[in-house]
PDB file of N, CA and C in Angstrom:
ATOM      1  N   UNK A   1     -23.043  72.778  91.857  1.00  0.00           N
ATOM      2  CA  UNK A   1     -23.700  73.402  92.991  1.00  0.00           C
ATOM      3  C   UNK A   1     -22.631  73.810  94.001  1.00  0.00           C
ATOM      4  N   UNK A   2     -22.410  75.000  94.365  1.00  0.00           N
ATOM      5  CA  UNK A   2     -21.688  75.426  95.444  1.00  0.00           C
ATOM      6  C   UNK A   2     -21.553  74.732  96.824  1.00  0.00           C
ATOM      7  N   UNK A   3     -20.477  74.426  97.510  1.00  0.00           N
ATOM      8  CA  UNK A   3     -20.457  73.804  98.864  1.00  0.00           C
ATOM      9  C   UNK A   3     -21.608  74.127  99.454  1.00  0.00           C
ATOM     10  N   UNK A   4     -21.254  75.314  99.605  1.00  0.00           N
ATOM     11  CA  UNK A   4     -22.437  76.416 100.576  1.00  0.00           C
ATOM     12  C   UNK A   4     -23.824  75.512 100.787  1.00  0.00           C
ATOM     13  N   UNK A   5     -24.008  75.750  99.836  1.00  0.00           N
ATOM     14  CA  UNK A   5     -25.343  75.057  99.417  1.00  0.00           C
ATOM     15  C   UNK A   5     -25.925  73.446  99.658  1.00  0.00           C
ATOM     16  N   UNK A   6     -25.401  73.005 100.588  1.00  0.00           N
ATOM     17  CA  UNK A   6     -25.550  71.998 100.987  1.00  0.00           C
ATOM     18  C   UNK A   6     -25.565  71.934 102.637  1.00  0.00           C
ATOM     19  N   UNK A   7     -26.642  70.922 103.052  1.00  0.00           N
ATOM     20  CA  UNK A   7     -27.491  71.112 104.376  1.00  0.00           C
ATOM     21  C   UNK A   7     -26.760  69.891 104.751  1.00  0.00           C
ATOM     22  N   UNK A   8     -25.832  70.425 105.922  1.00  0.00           N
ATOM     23  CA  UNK A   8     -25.059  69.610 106.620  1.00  0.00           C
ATOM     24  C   UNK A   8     -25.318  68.902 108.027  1.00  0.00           C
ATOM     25  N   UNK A   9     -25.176  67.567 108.850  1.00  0.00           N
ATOM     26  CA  UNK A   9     -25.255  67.198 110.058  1.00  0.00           C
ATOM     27  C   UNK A   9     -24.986  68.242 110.841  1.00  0.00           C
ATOM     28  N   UNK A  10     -23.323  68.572 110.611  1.00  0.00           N
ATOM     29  CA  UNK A  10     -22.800  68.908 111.767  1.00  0.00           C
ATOM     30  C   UNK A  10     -23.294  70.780 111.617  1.00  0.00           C
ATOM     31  N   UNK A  11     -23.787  71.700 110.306  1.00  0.00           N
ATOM     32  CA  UNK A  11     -24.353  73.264 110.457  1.00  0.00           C
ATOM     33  C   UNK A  11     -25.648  73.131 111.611  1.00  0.00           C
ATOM     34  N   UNK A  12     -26.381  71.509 111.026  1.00  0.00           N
ATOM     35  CA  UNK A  12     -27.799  71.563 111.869  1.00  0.00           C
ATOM     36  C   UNK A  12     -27.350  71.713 113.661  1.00  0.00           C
ATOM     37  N   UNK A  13     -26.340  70.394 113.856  1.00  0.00           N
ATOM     38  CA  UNK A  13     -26.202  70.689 115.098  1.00  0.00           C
ATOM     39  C   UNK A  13     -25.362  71.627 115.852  1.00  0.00           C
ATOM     40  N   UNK A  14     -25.072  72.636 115.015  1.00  0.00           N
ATOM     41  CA  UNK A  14     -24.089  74.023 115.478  1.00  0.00           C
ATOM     42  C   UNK A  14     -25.224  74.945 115.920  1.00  0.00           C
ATOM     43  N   UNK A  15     -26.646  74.741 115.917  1.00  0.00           N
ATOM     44  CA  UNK A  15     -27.596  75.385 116.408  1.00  0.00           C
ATOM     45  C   UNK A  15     -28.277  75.161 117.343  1.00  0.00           C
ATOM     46  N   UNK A  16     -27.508  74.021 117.947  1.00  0.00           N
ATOM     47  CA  UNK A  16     -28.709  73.551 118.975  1.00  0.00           C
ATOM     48  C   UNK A  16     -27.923  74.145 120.368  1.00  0.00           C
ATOM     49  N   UNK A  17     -28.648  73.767 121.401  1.00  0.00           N
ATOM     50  CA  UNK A  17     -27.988  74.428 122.328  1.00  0.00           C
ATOM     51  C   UNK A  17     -27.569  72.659 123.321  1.00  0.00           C
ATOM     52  N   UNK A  18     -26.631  72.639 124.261  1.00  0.00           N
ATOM     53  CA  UNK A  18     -26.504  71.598 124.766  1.00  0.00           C
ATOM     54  C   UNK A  18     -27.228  70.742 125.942  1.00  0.00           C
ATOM     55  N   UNK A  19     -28.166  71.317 126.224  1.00  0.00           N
ATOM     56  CA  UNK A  19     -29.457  71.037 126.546  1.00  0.00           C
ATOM     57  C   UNK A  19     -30.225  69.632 125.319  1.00  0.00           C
ATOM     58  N   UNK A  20     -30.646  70.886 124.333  1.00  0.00           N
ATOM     59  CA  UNK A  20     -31.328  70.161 123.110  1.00  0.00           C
ATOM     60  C   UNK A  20     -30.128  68.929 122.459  1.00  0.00           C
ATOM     61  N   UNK A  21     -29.048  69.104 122.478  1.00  0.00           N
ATOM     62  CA  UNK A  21     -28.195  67.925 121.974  1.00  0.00           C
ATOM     63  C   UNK A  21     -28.633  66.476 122.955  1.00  0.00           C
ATOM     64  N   UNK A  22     -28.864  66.905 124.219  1.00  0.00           N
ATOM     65  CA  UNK A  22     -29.097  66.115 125.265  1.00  0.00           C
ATOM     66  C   UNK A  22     -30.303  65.006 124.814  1.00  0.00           C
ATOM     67  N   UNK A  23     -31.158  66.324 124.778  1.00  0.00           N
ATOM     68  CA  UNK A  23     -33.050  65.680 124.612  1.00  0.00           C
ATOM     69  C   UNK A  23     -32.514  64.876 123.198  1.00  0.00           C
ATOM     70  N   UNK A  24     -31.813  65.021 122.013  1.00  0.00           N
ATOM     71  CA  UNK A  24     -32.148  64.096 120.647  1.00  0.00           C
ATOM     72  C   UNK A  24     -31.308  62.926 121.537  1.00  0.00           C
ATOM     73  N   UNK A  25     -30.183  62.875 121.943  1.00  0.00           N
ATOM     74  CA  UNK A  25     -29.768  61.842 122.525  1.00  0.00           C
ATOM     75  C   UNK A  25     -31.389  60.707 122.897  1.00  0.00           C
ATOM     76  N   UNK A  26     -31.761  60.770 123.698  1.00  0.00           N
ATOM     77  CA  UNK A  26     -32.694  60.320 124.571  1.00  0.00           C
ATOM     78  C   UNK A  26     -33.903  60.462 123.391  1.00  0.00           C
ATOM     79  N   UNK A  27     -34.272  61.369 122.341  1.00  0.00           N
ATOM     80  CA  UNK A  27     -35.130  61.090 121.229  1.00  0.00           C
ATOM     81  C   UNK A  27     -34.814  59.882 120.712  1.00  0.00           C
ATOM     82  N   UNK A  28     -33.642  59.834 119.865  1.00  0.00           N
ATOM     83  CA  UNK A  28     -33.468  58.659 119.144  1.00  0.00           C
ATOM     84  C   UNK A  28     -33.410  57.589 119.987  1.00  0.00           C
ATOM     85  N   UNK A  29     -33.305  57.184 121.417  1.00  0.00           N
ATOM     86  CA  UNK A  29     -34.070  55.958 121.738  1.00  0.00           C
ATOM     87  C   UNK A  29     -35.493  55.624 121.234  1.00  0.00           C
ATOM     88  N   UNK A  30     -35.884  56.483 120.755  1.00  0.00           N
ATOM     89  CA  UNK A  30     -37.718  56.237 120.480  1.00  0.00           C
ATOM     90  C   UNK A  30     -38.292  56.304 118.863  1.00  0.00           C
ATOM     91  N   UNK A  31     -38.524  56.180 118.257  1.00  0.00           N
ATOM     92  CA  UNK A  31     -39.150  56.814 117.206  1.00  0.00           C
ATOM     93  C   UNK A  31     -40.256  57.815 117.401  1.00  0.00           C
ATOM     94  N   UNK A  32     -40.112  59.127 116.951  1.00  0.00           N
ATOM     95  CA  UNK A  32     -41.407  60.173 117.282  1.00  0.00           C
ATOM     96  C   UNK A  32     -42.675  59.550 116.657  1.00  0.00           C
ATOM     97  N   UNK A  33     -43.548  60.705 117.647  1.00  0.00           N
ATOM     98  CA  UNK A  33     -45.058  59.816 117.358  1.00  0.00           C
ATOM     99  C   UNK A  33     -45.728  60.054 116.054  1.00  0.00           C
ATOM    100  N   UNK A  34     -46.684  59.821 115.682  1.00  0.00           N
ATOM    101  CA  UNK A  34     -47.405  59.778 114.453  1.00  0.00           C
ATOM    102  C   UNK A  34     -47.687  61.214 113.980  1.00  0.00           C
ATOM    103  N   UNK A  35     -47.588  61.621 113.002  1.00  0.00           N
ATOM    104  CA  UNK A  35     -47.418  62.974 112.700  1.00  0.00           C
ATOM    105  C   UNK A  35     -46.912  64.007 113.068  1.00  0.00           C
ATOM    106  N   UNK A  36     -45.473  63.350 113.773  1.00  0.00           N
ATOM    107  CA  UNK A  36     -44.301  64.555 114.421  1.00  0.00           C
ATOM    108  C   UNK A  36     -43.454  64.900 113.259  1.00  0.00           C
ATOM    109  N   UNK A  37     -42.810  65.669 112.973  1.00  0.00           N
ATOM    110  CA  UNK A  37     -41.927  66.435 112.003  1.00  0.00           C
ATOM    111  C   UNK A  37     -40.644  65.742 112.307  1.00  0.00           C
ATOM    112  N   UNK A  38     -39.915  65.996 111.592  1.00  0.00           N
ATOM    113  CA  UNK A  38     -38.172  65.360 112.173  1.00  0.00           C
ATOM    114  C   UNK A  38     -37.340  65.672 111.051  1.00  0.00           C
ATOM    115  N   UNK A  39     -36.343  65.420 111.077  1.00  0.00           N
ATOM    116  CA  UNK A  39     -35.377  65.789 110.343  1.00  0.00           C
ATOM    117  C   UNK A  39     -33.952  64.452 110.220  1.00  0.00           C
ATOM    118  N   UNK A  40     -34.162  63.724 108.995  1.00  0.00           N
ATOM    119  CA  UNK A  40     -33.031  62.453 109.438  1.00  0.00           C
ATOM    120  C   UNK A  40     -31.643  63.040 109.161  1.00  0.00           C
ATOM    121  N   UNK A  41     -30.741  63.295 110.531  1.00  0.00           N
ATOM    122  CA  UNK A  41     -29.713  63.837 110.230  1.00  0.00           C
ATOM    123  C   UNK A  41     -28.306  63.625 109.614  1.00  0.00           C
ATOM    124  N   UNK A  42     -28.779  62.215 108.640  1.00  0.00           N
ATOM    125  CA  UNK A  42     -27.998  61.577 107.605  1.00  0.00           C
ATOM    126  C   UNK A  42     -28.438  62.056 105.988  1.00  0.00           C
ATOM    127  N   UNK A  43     -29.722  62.383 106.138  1.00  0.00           N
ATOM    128  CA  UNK A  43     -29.494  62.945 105.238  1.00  0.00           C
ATOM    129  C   UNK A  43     -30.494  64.347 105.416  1.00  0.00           C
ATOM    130  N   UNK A  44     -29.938  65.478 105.394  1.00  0.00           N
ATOM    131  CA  UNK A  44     -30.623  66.442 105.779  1.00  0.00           C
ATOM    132  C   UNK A  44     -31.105  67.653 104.551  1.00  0.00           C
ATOM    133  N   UNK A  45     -30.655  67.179 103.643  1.00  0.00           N
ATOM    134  CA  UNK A  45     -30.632  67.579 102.246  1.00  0.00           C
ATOM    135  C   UNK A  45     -32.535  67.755 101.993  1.00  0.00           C
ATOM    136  N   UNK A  46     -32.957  66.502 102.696  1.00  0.00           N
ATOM    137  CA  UNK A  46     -34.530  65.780 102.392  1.00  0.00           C
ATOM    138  C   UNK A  46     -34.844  66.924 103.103  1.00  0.00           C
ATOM    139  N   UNK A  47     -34.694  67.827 103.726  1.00  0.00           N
ATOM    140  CA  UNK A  47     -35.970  68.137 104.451  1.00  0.00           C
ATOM    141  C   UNK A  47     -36.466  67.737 105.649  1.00  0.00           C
ATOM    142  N   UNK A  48     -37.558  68.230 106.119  1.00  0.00           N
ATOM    143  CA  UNK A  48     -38.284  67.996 107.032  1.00  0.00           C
ATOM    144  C   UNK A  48     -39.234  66.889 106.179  1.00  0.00           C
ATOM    145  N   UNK A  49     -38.924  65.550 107.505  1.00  0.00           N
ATOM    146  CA  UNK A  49     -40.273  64.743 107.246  1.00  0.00           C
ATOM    147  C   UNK A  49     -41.008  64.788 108.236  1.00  0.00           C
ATOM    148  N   UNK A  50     -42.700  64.081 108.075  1.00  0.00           N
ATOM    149  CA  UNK A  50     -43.298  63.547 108.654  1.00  0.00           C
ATOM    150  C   UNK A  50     -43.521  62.577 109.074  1.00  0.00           C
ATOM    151  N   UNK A  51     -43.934  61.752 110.154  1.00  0.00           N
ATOM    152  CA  UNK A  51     -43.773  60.731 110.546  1.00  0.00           C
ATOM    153  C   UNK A  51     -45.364  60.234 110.111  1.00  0.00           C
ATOM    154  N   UNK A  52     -45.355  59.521 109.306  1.00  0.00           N
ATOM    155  CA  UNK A  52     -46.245  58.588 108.502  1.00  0.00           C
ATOM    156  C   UNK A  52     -46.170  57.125 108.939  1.00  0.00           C
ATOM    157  N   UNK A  53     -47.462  56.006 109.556  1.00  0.00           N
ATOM    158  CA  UNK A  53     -47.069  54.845 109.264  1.00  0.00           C
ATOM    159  C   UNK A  53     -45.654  54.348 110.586  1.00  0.00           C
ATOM    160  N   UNK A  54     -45.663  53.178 110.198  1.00  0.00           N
ATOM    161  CA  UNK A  54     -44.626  52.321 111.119  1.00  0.00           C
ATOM    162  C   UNK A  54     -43.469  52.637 111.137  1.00  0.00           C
ATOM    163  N   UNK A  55     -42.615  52.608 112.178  1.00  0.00           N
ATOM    164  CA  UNK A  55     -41.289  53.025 112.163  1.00  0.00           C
ATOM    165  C   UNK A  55     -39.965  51.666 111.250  1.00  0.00           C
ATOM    166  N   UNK A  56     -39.668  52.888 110.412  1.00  0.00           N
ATOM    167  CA  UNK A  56     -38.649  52.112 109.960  1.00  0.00           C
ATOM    168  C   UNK A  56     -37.158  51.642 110.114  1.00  0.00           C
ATOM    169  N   UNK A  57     -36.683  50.753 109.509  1.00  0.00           N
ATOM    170  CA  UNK A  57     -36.058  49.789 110.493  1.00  0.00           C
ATOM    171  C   UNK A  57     -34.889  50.463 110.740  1.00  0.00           C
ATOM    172  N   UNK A  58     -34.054  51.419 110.723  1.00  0.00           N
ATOM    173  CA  UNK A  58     -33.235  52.373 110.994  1.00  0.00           C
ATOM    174  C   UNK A  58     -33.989  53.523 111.703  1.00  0.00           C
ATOM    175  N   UNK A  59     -33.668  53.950 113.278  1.00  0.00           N
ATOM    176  CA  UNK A  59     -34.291  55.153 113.550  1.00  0.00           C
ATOM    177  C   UNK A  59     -33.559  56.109 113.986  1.00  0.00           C
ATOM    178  N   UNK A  60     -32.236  55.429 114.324  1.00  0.00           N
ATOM    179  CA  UNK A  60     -31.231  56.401 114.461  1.00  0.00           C
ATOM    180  C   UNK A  60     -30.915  57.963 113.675  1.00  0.00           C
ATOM    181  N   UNK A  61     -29.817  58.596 114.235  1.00  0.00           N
ATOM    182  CA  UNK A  61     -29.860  60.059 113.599  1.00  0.00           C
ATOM    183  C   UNK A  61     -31.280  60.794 113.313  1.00  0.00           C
ATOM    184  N   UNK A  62     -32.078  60.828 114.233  1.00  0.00           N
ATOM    185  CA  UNK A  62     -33.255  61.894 114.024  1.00  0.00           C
ATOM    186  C   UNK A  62     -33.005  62.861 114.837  1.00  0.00           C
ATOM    187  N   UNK A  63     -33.815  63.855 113.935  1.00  0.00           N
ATOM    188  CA  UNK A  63     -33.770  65.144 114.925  1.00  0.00           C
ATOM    189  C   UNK A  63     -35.209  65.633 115.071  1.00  0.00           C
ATOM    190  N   UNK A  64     -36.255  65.135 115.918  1.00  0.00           N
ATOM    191  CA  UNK A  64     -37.343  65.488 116.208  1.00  0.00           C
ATOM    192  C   UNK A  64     -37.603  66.753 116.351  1.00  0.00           C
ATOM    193  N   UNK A  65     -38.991  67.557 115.856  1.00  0.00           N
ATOM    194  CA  UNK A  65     -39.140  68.561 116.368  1.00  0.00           C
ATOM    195  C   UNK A  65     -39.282  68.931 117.821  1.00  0.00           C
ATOM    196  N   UNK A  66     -40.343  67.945 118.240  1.00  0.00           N
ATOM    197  CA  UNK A  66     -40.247  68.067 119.646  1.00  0.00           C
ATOM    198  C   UNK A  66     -39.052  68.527 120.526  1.00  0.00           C
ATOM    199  N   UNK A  67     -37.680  67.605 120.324  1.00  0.00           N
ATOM    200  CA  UNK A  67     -36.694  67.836 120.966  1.00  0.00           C
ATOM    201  C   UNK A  67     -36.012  69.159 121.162  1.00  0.00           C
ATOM    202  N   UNK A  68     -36.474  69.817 120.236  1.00  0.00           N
ATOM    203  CA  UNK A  68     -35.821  70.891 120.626  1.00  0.00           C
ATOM    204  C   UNK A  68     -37.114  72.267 120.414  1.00  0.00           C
ATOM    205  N   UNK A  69     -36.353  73.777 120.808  1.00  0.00           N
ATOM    206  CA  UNK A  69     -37.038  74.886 121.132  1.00  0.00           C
ATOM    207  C   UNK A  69     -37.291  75.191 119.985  1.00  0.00           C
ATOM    208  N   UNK A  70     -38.534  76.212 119.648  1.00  0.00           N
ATOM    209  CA  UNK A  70     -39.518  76.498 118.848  1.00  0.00           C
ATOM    210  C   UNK A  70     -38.000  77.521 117.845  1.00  0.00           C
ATOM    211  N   UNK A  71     -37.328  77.968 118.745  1.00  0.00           N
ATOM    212  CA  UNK A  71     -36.934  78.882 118.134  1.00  0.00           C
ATOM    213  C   UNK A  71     -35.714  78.626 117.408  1.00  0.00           C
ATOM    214  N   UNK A  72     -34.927  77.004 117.832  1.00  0.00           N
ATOM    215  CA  UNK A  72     -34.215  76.288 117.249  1.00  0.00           C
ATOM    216  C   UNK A  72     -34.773  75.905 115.750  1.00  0.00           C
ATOM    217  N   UNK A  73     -35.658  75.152 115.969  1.00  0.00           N
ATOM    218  CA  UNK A  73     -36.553  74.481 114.906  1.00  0.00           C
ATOM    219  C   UNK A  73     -36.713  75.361 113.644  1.00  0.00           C
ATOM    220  N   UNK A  74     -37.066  77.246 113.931  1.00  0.00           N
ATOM    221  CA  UNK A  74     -37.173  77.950 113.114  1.00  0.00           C
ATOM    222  C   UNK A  74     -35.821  78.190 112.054  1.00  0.00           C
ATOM    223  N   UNK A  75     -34.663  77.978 113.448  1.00  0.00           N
ATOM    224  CA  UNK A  75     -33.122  78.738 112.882  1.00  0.00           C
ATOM    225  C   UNK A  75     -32.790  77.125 111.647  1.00  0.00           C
ATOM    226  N   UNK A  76     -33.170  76.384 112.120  1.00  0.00           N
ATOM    227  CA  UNK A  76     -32.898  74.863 111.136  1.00  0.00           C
ATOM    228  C   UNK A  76     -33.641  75.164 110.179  1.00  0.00           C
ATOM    229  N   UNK A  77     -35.170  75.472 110.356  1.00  0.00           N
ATOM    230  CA  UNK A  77     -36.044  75.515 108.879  1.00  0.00           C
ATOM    231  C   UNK A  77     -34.935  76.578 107.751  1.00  0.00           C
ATOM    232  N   UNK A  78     -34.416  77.594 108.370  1.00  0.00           N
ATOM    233  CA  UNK A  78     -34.072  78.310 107.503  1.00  0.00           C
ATOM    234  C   UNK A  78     -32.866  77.625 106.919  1.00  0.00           C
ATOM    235  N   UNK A  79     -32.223  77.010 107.328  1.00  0.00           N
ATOM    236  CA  UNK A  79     -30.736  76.541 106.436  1.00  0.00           C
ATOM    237  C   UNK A  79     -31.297  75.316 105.765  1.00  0.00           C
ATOM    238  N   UNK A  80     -32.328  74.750 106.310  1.00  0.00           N
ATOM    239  CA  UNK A  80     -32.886  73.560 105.112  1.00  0.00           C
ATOM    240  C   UNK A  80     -33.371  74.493 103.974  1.00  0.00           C
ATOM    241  N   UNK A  81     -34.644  75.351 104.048  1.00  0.00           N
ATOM    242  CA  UNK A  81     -35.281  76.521 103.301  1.00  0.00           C
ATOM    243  C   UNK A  81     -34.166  76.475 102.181  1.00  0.00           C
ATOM    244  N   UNK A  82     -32.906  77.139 102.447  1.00  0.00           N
ATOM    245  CA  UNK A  82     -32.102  77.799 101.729  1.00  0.00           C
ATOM    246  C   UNK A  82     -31.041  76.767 101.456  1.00  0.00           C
ATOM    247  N   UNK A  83     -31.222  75.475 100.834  1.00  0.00           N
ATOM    248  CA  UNK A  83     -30.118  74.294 100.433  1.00  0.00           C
ATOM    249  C   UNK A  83     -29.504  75.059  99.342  1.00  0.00           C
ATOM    250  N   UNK A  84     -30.367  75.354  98.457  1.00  0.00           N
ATOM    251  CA  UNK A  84     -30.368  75.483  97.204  1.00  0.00           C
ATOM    252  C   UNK A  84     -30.406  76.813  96.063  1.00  0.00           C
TER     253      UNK A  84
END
């Protein structure tokens, strides 16, 4: 599989603006709420999850949808979209 082709921490956060770097700061104090979207930015390969059920015991490295702008969220869907 080509480098390229692999959904990286640091491509996701080359999109955010420093504002939104701010808000995940202050996200990952929390776990998002019950059926928020997120993105674990350890492994970002997965996709977008949902938040299902109790928070698990690692909550660090998330990237909530909430936290950031609609239009961020879109520019990320597309480089997850296109891992592969």
């Amino acid at each position: 599989m080509p480098k390229e082709s692999y959904v990286t921490r640091k491509k996701i956060m080359s999109l955010l603006s420093d504002e939104e770097v701010a808000r995940i700061g202050m996200a990952e104090a929390r776990w998002p709420a019950e059926g928020e979207d997120y993105i674990d930015l350890e492994h970002p390969e997965q996709g977008v999850r949902r938040v299902a059920g109790s928070k698990p015991a690692r909550s660090g490295n998330i990237l909530p949808r909430s936290a950031v702008r609609e239009q961020t969220w879109s520019a990320i869907l597309s480089q997850v979209e296109h891992k592969s």
